[in-house]
Each structure stands twice: as structure tokens, then as C-alpha cells.
C-alpha atoms as a PDB file:
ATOM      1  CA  UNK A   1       0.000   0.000   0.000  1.00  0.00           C
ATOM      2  CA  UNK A   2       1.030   3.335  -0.526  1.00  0.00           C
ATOM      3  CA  UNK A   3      -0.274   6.513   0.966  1.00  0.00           C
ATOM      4  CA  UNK A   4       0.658  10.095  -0.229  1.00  0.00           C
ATOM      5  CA  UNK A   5      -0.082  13.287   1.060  1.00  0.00           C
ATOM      6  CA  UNK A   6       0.749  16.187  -0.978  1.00  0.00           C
ATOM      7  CA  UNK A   7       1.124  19.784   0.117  1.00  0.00           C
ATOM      8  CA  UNK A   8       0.984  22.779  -1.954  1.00  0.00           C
ATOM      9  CA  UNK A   9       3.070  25.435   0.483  1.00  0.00           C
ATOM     10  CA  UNK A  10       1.437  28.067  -1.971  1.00  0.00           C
ATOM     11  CA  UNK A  11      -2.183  27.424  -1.649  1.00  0.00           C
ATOM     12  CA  UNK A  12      -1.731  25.617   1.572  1.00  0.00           C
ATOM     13  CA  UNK A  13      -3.804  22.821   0.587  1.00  0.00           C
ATOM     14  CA  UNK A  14      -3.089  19.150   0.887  1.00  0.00           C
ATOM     15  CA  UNK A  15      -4.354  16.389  -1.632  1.00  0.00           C
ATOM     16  CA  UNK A  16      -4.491  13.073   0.123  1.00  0.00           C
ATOM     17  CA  UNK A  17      -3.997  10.020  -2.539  1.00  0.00           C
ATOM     18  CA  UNK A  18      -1.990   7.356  -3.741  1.00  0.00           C
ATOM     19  CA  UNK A  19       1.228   6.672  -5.859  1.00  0.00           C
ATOM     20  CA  UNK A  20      -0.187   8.628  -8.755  1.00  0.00           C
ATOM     21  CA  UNK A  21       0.850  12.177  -6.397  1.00  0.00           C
ATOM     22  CA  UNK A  22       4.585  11.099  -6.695  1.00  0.00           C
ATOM     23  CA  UNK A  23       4.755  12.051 -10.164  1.00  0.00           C
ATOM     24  CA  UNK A  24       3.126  15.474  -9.441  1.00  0.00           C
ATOM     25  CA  UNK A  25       5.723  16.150  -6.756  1.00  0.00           C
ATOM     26  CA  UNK A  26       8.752  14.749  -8.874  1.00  0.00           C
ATOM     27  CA  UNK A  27       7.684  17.583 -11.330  1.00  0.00           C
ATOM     28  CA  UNK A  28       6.971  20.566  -9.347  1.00  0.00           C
ATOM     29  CA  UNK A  29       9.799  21.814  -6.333  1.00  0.00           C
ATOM     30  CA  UNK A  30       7.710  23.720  -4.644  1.00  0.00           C
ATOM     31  CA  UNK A  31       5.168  20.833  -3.776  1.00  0.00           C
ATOM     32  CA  UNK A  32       6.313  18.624  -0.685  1.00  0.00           C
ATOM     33  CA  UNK A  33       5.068  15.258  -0.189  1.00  0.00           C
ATOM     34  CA  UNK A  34       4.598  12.085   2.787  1.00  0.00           C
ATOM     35  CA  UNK A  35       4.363   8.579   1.174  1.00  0.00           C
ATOM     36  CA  UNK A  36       3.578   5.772   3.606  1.00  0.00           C
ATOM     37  CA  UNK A  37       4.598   2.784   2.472  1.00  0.00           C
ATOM     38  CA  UNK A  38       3.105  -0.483   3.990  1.00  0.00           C
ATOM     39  CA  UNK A  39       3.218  -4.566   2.536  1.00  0.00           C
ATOM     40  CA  UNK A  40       4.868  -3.668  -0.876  1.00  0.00           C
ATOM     41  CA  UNK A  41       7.006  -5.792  -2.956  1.00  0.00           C
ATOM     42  CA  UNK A  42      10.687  -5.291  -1.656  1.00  0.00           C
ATOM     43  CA  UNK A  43      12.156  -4.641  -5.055  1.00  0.00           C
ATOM     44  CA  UNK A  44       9.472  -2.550  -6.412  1.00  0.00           C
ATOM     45  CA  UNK A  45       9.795  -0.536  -2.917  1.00  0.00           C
ATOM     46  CA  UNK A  46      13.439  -0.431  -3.081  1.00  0.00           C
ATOM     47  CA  UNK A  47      13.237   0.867  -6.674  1.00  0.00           C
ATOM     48  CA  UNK A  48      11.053   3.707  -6.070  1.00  0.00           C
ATOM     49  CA  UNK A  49      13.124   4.837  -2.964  1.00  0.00           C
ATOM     50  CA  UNK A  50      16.329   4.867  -4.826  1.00  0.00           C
ATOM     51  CA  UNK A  51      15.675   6.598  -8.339  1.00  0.00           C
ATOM     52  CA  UNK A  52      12.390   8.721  -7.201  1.00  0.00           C
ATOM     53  CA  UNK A  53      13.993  10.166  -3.779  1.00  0.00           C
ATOM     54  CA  UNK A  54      17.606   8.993  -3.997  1.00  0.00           C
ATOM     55  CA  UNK A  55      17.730   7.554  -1.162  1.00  0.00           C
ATOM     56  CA  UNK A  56      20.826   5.095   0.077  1.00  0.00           C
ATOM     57  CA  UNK A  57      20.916   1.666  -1.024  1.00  0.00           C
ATOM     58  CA  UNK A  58      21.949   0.861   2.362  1.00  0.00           C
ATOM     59  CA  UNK A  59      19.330   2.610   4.431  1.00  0.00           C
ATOM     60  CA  UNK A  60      16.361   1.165   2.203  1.00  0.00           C
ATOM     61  CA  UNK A  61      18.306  -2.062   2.901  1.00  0.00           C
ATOM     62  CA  UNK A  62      17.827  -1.476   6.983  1.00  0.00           C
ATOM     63  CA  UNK A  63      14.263   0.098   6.318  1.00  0.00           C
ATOM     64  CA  UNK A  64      13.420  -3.056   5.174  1.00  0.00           C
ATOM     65  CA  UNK A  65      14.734  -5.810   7.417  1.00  0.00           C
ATOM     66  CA  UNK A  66      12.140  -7.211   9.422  1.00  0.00           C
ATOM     67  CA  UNK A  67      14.234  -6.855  13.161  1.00  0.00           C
ATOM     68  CA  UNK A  68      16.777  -3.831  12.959  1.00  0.00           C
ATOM     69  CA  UNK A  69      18.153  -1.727  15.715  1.00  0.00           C
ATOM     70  CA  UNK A  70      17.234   1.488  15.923  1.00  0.00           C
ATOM     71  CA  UNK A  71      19.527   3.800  14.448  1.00  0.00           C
ATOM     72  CA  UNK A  72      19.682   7.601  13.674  1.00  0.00           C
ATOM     73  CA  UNK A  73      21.862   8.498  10.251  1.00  0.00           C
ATOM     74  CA  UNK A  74      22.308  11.258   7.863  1.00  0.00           C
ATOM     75  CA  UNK A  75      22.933  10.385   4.180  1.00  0.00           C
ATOM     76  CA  UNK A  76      23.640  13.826   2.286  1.00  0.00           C
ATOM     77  CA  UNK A  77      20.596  15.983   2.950  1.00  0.00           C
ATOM     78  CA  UNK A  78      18.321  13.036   4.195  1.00  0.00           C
ATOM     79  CA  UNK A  79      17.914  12.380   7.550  1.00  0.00           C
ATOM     80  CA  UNK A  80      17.091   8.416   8.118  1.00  0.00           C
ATOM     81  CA  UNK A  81      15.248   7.266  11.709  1.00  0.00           C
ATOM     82  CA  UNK A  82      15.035   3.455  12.274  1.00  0.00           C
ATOM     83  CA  UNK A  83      12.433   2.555  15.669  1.00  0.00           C
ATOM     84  CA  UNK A  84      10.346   0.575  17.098  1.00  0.00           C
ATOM     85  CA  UNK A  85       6.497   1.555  17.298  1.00  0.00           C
ATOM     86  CA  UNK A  86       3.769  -0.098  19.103  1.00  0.00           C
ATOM     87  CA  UNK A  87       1.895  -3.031  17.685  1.00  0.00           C
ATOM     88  CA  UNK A  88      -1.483  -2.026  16.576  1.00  0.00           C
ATOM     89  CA  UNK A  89      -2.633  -5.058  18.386  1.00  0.00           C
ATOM     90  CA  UNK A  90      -1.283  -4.338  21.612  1.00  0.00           C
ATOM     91  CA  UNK A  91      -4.044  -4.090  24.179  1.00  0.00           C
ATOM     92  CA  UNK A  92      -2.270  -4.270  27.611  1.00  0.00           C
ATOM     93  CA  UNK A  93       1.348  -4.746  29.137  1.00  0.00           C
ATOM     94  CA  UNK A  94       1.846  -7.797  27.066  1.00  0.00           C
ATOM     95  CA  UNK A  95       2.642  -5.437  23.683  1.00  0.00           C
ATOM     96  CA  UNK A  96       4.099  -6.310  20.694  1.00  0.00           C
ATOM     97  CA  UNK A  97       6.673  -3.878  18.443  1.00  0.00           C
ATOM     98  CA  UNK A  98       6.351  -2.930  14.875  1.00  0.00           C
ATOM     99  CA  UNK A  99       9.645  -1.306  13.012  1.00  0.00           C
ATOM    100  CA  UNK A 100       9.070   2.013  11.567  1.00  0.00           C
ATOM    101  CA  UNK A 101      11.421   3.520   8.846  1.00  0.00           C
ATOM    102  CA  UNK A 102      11.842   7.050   8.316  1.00  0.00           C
ATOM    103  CA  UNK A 103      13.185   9.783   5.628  1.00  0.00           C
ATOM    104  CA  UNK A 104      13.289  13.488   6.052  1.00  0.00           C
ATOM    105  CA  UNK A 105      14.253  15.787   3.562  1.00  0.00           C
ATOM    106  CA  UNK A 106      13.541  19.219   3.332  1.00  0.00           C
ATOM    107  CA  UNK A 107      10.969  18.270   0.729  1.00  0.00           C
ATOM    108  CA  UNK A 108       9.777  14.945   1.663  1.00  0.00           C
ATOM    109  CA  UNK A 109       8.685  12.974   4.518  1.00  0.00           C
ATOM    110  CA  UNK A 110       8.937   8.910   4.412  1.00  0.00           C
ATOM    111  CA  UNK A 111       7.520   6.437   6.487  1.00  0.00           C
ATOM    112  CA  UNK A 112       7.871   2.451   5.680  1.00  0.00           C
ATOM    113  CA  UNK A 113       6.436  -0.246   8.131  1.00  0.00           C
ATOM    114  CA  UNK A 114       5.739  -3.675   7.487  1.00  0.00           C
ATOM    115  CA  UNK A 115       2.177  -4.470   9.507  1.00  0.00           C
ATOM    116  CA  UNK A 116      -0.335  -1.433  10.376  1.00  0.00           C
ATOM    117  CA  UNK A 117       0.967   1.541  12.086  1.00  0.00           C
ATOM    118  CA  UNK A 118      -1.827   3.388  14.198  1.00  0.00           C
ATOM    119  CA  UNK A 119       1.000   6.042  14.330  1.00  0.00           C
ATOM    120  CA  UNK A 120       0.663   6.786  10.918  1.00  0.00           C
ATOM    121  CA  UNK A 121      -3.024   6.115  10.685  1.00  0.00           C
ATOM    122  CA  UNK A 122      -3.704   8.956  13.308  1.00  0.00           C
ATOM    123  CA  UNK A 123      -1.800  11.434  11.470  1.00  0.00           C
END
């Protein structure tokens, strides 16, 4: 699945949508975007990070792994932010963890998790 949320700093509006809003971003500078990424294929995924956003072979690498220690790293001008977010079937003490990638640039935001985030949901 992937989510996109694109902003229009001009207008101040925000068009909610899918993978069709990437190409409207990739073409306009002034636009800045959120893509939540959720259950894609890997190579697909990993395509799309790299030659759409440029991200680091390696970080898309760790954004992927399904158990990854949280890390903090800067590639170039993208800030990359590896945790651990609640399980959106946790119900008491007894919680489980999902991991929850992230990219911030100053004109994109990235989130990638592998089961439902209620994080990104809310927002």
C-alpha cells in the first residue's frame, strides 16, 4: 500500500492520494510530499526509494529488514530514523513492536512499516 499526502506550500492545501501524487511532486519543487509505504514488494519498494527520492541503497536495505536496531543516520541531505512503534494489536502490558522507517528531507517525509501503524493512521 502506498499513501501520499501532498502539500501545496502556496495554496496551503493538501491532496491526500496514492502513488499517482509522486509524479506530481517529482515535477513541481515547490510541492512537498509524505508517502507511507506499507506490505509492498521489496524490489518494487526499493526501486522507487532509490531513483524517485535517492535515497541510500543501504538505508532502504535497513528500512526493510524485518528486526533492525534502531539507528539515527544522515545520508547527504536526508535524515534516516530506524524505531520501534507499538503493535497495533497491543491491548495491555503484554505489547508487541512494529519497526518504523523514516526519511526526512527538506521536501519529503517517508515512512515504511511492514504491519499497520496506528502512528501513521492517526496522522
Amino acid at each position: 500500500m502506498i499513501r501520499v499526502q501532498l502539500f501545496d506550500p502556496i495554496s496551503q492545501s493538501i491532496e491526500m492520494g496514492g502513488a499517482e501524487l509522486i509524479e506530481r511532486w517529482a515535477s513541481n519543487t515547490s510541492l512537498k510530499i509524505w508517502v507511507d509505504l506499507q506490505d509492498n514488494a521489496l524490489k518494487k519498494e526499493s526501486r522507487l526509494l532509490e531513483e524517485t527520492f535517492g535515497l541510500h541503497p543501504l538505508a532502504i536495505e535497513d528500512a526493510q529488514k524485518i528486526r533492525h536496531p534502531p539507528k539515527l543516520e544522515r545520508f547527504d541531505d536526508v535524515v534516516f530514523l530506524l524505531l520501534k512503534g507499538l503493535d497495533a494489536d497491543s491491548e495491555n502490558i503484554d505489547f508487541g513492536t512494529i519497526q518504523v522507517a523514516i526519511f526526512v528531507a527538506d521536501r519529503f517525509l517517508i515512512t515504511r512499516h511492514s504491519n499497520k501503524s496506528l502512528s501513521t493512521d492517526a496522522l
